[in-house]
Protein backbone atom coordinates (compact mmCIF):
# COMPACT_ATOMS: atom_id res chain seq x y z
CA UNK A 1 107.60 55.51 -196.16
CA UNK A 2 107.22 54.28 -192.68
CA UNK A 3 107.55 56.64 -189.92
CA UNK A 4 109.46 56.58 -187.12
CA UNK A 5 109.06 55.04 -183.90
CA UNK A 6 110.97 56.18 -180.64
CA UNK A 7 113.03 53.98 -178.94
CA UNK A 8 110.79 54.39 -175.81
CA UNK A 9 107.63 52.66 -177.58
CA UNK A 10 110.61 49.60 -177.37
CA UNK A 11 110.28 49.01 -173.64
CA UNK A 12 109.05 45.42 -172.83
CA UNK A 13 105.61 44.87 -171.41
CA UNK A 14 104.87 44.97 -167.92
CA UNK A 15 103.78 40.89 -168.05
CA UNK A 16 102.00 41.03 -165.12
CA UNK A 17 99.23 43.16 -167.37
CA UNK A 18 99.01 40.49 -170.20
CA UNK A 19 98.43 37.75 -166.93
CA UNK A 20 95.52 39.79 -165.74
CA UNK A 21 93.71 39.54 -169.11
CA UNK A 22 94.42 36.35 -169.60
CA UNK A 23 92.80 35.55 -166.40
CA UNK A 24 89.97 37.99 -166.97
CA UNK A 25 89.87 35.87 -170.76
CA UNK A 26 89.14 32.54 -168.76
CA UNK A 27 86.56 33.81 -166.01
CA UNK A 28 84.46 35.29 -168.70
CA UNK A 29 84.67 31.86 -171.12
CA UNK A 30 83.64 29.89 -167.68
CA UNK A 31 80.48 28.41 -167.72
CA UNK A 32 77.72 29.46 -165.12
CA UNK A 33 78.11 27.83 -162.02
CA UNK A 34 81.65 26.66 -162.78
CA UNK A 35 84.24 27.38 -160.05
CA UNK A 36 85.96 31.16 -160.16
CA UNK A 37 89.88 31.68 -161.15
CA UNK A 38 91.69 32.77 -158.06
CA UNK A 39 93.94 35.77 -158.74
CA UNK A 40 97.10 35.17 -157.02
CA UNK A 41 98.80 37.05 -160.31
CA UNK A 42 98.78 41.26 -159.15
CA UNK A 43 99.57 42.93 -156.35
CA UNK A 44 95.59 44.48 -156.04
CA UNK A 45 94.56 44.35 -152.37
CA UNK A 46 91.29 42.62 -152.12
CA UNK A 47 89.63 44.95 -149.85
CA UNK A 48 88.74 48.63 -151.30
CA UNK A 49 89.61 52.40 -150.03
CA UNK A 50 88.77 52.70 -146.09
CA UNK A 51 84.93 53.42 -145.58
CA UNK A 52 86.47 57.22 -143.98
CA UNK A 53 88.72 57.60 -147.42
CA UNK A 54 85.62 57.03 -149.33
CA UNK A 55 83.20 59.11 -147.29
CA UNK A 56 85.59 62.17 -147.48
CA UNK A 57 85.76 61.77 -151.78
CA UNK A 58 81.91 61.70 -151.35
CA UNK A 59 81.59 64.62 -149.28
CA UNK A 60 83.89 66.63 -151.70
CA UNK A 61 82.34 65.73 -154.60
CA UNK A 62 78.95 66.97 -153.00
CA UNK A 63 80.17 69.83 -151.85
CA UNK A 64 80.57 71.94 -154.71
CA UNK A 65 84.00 72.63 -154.90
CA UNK A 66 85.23 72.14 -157.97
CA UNK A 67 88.30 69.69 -157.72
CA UNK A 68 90.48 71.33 -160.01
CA UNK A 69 94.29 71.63 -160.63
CA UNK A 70 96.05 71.53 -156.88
CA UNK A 71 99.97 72.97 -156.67
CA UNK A 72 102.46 70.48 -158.64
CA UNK A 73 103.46 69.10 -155.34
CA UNK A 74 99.87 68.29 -153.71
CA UNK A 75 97.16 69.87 -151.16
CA UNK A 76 99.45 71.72 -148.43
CA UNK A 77 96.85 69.78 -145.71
CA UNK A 78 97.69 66.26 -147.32
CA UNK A 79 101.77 67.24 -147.23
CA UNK A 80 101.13 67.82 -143.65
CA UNK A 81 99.32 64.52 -142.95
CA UNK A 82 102.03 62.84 -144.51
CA UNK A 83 104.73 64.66 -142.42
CA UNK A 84 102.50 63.43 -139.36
CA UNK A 85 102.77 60.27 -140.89
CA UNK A 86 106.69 59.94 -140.96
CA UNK A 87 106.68 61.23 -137.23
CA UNK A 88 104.69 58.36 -136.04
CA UNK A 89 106.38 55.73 -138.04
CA UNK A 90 109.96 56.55 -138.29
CA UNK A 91 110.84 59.47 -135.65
CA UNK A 92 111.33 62.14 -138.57
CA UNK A 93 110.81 65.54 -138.68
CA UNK A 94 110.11 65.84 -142.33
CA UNK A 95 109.51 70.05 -144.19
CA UNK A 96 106.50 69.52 -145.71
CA UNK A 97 108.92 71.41 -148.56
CA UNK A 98 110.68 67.85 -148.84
CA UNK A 99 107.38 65.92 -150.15
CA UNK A 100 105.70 65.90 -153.03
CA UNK A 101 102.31 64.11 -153.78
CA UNK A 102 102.37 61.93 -156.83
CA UNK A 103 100.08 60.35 -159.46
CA UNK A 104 100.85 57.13 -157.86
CA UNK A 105 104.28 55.84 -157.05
CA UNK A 106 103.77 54.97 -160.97
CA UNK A 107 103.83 58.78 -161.54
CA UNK A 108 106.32 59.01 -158.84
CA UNK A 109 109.32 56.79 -160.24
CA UNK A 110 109.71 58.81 -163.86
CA UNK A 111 109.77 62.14 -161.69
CA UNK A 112 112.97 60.82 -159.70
CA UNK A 113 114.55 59.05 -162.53
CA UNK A 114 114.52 62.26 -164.92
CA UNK A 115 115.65 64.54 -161.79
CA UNK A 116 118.52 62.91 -160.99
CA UNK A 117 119.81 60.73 -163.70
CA UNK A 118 121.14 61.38 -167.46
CA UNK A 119 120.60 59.19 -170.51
CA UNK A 120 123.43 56.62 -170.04
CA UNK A 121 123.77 56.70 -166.11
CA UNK A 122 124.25 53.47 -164.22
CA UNK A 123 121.35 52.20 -162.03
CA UNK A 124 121.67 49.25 -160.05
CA UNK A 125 119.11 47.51 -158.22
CA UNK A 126 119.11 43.55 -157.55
CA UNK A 127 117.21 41.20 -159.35
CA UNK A 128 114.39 39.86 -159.09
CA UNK A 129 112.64 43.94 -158.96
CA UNK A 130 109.82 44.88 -160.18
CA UNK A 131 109.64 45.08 -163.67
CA UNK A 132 108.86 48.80 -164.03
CA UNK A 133 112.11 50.04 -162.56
CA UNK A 134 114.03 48.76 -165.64
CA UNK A 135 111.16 49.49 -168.20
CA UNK A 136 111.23 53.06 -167.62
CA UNK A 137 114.82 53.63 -166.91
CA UNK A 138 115.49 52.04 -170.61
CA UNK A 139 112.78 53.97 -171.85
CA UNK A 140 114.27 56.93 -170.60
CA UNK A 141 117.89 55.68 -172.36
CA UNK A 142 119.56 54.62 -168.85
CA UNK A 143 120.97 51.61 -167.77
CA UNK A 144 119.82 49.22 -165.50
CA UNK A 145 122.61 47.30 -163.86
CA UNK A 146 121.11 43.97 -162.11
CA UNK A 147 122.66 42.06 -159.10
CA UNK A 148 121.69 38.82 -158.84
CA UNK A 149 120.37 37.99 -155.59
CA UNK A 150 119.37 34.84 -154.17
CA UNK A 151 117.90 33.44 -150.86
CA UNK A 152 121.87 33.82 -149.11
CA UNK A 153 120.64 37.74 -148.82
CA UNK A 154 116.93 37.13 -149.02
CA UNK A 155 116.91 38.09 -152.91
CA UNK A 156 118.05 41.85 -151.17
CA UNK A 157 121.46 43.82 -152.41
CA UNK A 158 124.28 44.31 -150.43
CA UNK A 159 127.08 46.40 -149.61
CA UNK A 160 129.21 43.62 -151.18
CA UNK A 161 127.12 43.21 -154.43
CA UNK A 162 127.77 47.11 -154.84
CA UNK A 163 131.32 47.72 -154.16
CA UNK A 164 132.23 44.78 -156.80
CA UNK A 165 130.91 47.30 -159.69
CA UNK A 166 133.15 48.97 -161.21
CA UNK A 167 132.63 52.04 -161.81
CA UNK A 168 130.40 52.63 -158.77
CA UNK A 169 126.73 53.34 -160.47
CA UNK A 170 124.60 56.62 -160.49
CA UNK A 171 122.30 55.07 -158.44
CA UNK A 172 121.23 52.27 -156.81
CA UNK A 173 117.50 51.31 -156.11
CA UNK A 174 116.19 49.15 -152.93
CA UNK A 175 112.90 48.16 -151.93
CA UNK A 176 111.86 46.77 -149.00
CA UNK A 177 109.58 44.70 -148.78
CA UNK A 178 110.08 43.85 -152.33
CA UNK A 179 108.15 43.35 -154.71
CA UNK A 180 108.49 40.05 -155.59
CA UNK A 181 110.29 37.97 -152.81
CA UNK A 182 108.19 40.01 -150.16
CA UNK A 183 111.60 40.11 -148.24
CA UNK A 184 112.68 43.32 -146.66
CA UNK A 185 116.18 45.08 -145.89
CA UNK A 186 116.90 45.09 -142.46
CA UNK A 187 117.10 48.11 -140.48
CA UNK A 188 121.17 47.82 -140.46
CA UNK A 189 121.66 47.02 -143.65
CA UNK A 190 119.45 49.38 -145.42
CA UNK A 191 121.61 51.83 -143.38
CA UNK A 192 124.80 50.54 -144.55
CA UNK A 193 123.71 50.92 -148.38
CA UNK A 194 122.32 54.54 -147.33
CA UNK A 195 126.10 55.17 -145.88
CA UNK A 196 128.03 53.27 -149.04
CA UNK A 197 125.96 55.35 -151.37
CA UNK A 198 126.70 59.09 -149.54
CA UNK A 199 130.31 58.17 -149.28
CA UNK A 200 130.77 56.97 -153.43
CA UNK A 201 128.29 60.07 -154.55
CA UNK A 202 125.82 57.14 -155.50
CA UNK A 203 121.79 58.17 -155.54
CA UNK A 204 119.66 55.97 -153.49
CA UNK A 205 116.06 56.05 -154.49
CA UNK A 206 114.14 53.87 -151.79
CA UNK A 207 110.65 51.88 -153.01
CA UNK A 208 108.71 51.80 -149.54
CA UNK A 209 105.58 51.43 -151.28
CA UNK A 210 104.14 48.19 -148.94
CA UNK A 211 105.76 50.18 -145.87
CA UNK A 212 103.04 48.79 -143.13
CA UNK A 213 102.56 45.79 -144.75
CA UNK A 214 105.67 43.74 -142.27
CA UNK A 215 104.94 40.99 -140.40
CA UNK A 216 108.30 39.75 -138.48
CA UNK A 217 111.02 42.85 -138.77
CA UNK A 218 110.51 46.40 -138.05
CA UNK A 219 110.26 48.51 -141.12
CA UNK A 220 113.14 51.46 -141.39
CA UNK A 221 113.12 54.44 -143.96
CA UNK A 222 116.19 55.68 -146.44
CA UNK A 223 115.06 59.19 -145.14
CA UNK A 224 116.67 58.10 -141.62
CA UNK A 225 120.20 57.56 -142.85
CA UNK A 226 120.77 59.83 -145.87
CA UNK A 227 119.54 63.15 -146.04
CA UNK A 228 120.24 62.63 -150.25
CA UNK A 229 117.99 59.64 -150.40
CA UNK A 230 114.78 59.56 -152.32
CA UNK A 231 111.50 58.12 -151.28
CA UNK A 232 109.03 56.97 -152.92
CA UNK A 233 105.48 55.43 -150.94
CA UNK A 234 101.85 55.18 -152.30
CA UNK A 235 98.65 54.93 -151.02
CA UNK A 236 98.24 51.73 -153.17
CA UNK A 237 98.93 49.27 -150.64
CA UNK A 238 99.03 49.72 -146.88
CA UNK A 239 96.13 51.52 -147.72
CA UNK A 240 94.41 49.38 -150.14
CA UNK A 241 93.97 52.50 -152.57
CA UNK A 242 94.94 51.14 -156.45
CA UNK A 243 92.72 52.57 -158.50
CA UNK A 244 92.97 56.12 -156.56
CA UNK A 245 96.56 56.71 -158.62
CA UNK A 246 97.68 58.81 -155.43
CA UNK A 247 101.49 58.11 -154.15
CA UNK A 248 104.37 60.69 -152.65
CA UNK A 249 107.97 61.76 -152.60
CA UNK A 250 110.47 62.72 -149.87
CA UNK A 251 112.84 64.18 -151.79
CA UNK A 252 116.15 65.71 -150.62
CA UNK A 253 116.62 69.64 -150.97
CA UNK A 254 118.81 70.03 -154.44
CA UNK A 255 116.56 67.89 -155.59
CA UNK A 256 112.91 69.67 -154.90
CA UNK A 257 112.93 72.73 -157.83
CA UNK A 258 114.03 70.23 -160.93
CA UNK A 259 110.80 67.68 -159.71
CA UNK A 260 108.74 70.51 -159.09
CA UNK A 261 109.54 71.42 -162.79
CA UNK A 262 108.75 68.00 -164.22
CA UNK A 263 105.64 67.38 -162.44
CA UNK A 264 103.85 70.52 -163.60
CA UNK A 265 104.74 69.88 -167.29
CA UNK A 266 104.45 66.36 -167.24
CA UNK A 267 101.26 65.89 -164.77
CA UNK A 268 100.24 69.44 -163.58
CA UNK A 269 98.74 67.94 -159.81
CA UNK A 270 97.46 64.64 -158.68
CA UNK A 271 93.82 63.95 -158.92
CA UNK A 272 92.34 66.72 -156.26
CA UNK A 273 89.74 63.69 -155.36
CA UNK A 274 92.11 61.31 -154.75
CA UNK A 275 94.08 63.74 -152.50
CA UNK A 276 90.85 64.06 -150.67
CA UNK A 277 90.73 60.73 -150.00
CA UNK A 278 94.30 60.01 -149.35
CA UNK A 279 94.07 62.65 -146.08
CA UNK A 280 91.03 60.70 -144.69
CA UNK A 281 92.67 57.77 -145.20
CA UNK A 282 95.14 58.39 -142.91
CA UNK A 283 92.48 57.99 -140.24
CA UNK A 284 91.10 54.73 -140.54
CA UNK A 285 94.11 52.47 -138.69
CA UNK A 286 91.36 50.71 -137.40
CA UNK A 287 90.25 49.10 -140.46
CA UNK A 288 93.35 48.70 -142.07
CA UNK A 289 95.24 46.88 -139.69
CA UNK A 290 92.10 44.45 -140.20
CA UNK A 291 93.49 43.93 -143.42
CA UNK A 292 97.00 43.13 -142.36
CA UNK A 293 95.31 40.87 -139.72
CA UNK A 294 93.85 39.15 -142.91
CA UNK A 295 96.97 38.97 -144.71
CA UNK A 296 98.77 37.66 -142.56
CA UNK A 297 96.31 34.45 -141.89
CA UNK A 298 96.91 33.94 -145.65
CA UNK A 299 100.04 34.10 -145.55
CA UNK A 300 100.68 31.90 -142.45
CA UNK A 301 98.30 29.35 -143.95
CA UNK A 302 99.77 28.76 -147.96
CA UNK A 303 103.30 28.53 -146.08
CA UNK A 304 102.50 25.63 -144.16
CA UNK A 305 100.03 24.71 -147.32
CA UNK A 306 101.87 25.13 -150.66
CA UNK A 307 105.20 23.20 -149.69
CA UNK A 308 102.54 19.98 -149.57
CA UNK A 309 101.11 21.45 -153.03
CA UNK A 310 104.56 20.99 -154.49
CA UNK A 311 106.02 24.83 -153.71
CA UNK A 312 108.33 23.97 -151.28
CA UNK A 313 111.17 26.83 -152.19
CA UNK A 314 109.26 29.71 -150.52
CA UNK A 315 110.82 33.41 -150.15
CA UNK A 316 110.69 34.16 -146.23
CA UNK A 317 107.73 36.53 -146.92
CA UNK A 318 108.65 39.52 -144.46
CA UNK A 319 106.43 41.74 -145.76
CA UNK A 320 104.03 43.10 -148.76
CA UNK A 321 101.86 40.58 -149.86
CA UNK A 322 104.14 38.36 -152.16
CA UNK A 323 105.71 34.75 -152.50
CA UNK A 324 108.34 33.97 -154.62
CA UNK A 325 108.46 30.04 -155.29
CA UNK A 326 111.30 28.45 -156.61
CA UNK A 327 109.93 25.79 -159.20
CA UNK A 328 112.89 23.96 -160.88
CA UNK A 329 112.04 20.98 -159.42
CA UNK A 330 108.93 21.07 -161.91
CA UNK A 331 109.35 23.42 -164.75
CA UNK A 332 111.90 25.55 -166.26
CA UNK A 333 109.24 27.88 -168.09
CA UNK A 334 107.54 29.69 -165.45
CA UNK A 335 105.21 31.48 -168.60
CA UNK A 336 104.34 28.23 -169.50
CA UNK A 337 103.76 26.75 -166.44
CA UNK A 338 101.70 29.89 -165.00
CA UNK A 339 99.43 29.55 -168.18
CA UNK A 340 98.93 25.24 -167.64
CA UNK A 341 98.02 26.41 -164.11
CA UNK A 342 95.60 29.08 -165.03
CA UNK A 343 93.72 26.34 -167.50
CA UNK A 344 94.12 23.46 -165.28
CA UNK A 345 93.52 24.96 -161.90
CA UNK A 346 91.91 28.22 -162.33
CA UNK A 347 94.50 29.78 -160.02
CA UNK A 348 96.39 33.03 -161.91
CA UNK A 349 99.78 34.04 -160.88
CA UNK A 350 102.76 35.76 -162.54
CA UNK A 351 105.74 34.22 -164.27
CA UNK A 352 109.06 34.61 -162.46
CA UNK A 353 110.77 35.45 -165.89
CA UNK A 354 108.53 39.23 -165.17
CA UNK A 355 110.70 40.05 -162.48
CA UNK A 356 114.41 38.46 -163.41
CA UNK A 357 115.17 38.38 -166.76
CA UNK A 358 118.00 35.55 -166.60
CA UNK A 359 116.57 33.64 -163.93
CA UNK A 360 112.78 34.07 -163.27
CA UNK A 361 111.90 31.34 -165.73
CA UNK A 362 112.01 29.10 -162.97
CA UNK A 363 110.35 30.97 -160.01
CA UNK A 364 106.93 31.85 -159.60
CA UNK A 365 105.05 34.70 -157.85
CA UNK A 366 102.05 34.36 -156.01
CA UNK A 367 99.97 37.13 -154.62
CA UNK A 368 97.99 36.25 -151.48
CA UNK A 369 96.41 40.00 -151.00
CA UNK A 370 92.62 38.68 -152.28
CA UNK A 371 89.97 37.40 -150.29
CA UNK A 372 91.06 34.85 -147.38
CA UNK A 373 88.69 32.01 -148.49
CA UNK A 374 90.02 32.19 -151.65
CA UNK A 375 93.41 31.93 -150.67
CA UNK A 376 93.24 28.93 -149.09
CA UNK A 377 90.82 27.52 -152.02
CA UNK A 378 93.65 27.80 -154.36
CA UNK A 379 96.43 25.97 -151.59
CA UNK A 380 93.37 23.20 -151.88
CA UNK A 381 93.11 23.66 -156.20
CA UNK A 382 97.14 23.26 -156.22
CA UNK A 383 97.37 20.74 -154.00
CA UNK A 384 95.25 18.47 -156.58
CA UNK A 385 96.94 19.65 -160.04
CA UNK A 386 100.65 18.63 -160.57
């Protein structure tokens, strides 16, 4: 007799993943001296942990403490740097009761979806989102409700997309920038959603995750407008920290016991190391605004170079390290096409159809967060391969 399997073990992939080893498939079959793939397909930065994040892990690991279990919610000395942290960049004056260090925004999003959401609540968020959001809510048997965006509102939800539900949802999640458009909510109209969900008893969780990472428009916080809001930020990206698994909350007070709960039973503490590092990363603005500086070159450079590769529907790119092109005009199997591109051009980036469900199999995102030179090697690849 078979045995059972949960409904959980159900959840689609993340397709991103199954991109990566099909890229990492094709470097390794290359021959020796044969030119590299470019990874355009995940949102990795290129550059490692700050020298000062690293130097602090080293010194702790030498110094004989032993690393072990921290409180559920993080090193008290990390909570404050990251109250410090919301000072500078947003003008709050954040309890250090209010945040919670995470394993990773990753580790962060189950925490908030179990604390304030039932099995069969109503989430909306528009699409295209990052393919996580949906995966665990349906894991965790609640229901994603997409809103189609497009380029009229910068692929971003409005105040209009959510008063036509009906009912009005549990919640409603924004990100901005998003992940994949790299568009971002303006400071007025992430303020209106903030209001529209306080006055309809909605729960607005708020993905700032690539918070640091705008180029054009000032960056505003949920935690400004709505004192019932939920953040969620990392150390992934701004801070070029991946592999660290290291993210936090700001979570509002009814909210703090119940995640509290679920983070010791379902993670105990996040990595002491990594909280290590995460402090002393907060002290090397130096270096990482070097890596916005390089960002943004690539980013300037495959907008005015991919439109004359044959990309020329490009999302605005406000922010994060993303680019969202439309490809209609050549393919309507963005799976396909990403894998013809990856053979034929050695340049790896993720199908659309990862990110929007109904729509994505004709957009394509690229990733322009690796090494500069490489960047604009693959504008010169594409501009060759049709």
């Amino acid at each position: 007799m078979a045995l059972k399997i949960g409904k959980g073990a159900l959840a689609p992939p993340f397709m991103v993943m199954d991109v990566i080893a099909a890229a990492n498939a094709r470097q390794s079959a290359l021959p020796p001296g044969a030119p590299h793939v470019i990874r355009m397909e995940v949102g990795q930065p290129g550059t490692g942990a700050p020298a000062g994040a690293v130097e602090a892990a080293q010194a702790a690991l030498r110094s004989g403490h032993p690393l072990g279990y921290t409180e559920a919610f993080g090193l008290r000395s990390l909570r404050e740097r990251i109250a410090a942290h919301a000072r500078a960049w947003y003008g709050l004056d954040l309890p250090i009761g209010r945040i919670a260090v995470t394993v990773g925004a990753s580790g962060a999003f189950p925490l908030a979806f179990l604390a304030a959401f039932d099995r069969g609540d109503r989430i909306a968020m528009a699409a295209p989102f990052y393919p996580p959001y949906v995966n665990i809510l349906t894991a965790l048997g609640m229901v994603p409700v997409i809103l189609e965006a497009g380029p009229e509102t910068r692929f971003q939800p409005s105040v209009a997309m959510l008063e036509a539900l009906d009912p009005p949802p549990d919640g409603v999640i924004v990100a901005s920038p998003c992940n994949p458009a790299g568009t971002m909510l303006h400071r007025d109209e992430l303020a209106a959603i903030a209001v529209w969900c306080d006055r309809n008893g909605v729960r607005l969780i708020s993905d700032e995750i690539y918070h640091g990472l705008n180029y054009d428009s000032p960056i505003a916080s949920a935690a400004e407008f709505s004192g019932s809001a939920i953040v969620v930020n990392s150390f992934s990206k701004y801070f070029s920290m991946t592999g660290w698994r290291i993210g936090w909350l700001v979570l509002p007070d009814d909210l703090l016991r119940p995640v509290e709960r679920l983070a010791q039973n379902l993670f105990i503490s996040a990595p002491y190391i990594s909280q290590v590092a995460a402090e002393a990363a907060f002290g090397c603005e130096a270096e990482l605004q070097a890596n916005i500086a390089r960002y943004r070159r690539s980013r300037d450079h495959l907008l005015v170079a991919l439109p004359g590769a044959g990309f020329a529907r490009l999302s605005p790119a406000e922010g994060a390290f993303y680019l969202f092109a439309d490809i209609s005009d050549r393919s309507s199997d963005s799976a396909g096409f990403c894998a013809r591109m990856l053979q034929e051009a050695g340049v790896a980036a993720s199908p659309g159809v990862d990110f929007d469900r109904t729509r994505g199999t004709r957009f394509v995102r690229f990733s322009y967060c690796g090494p500069e030179a490489d960047m604009r090697e693959a504008a010169e690849r594409l501009r060759g391969w049709r």
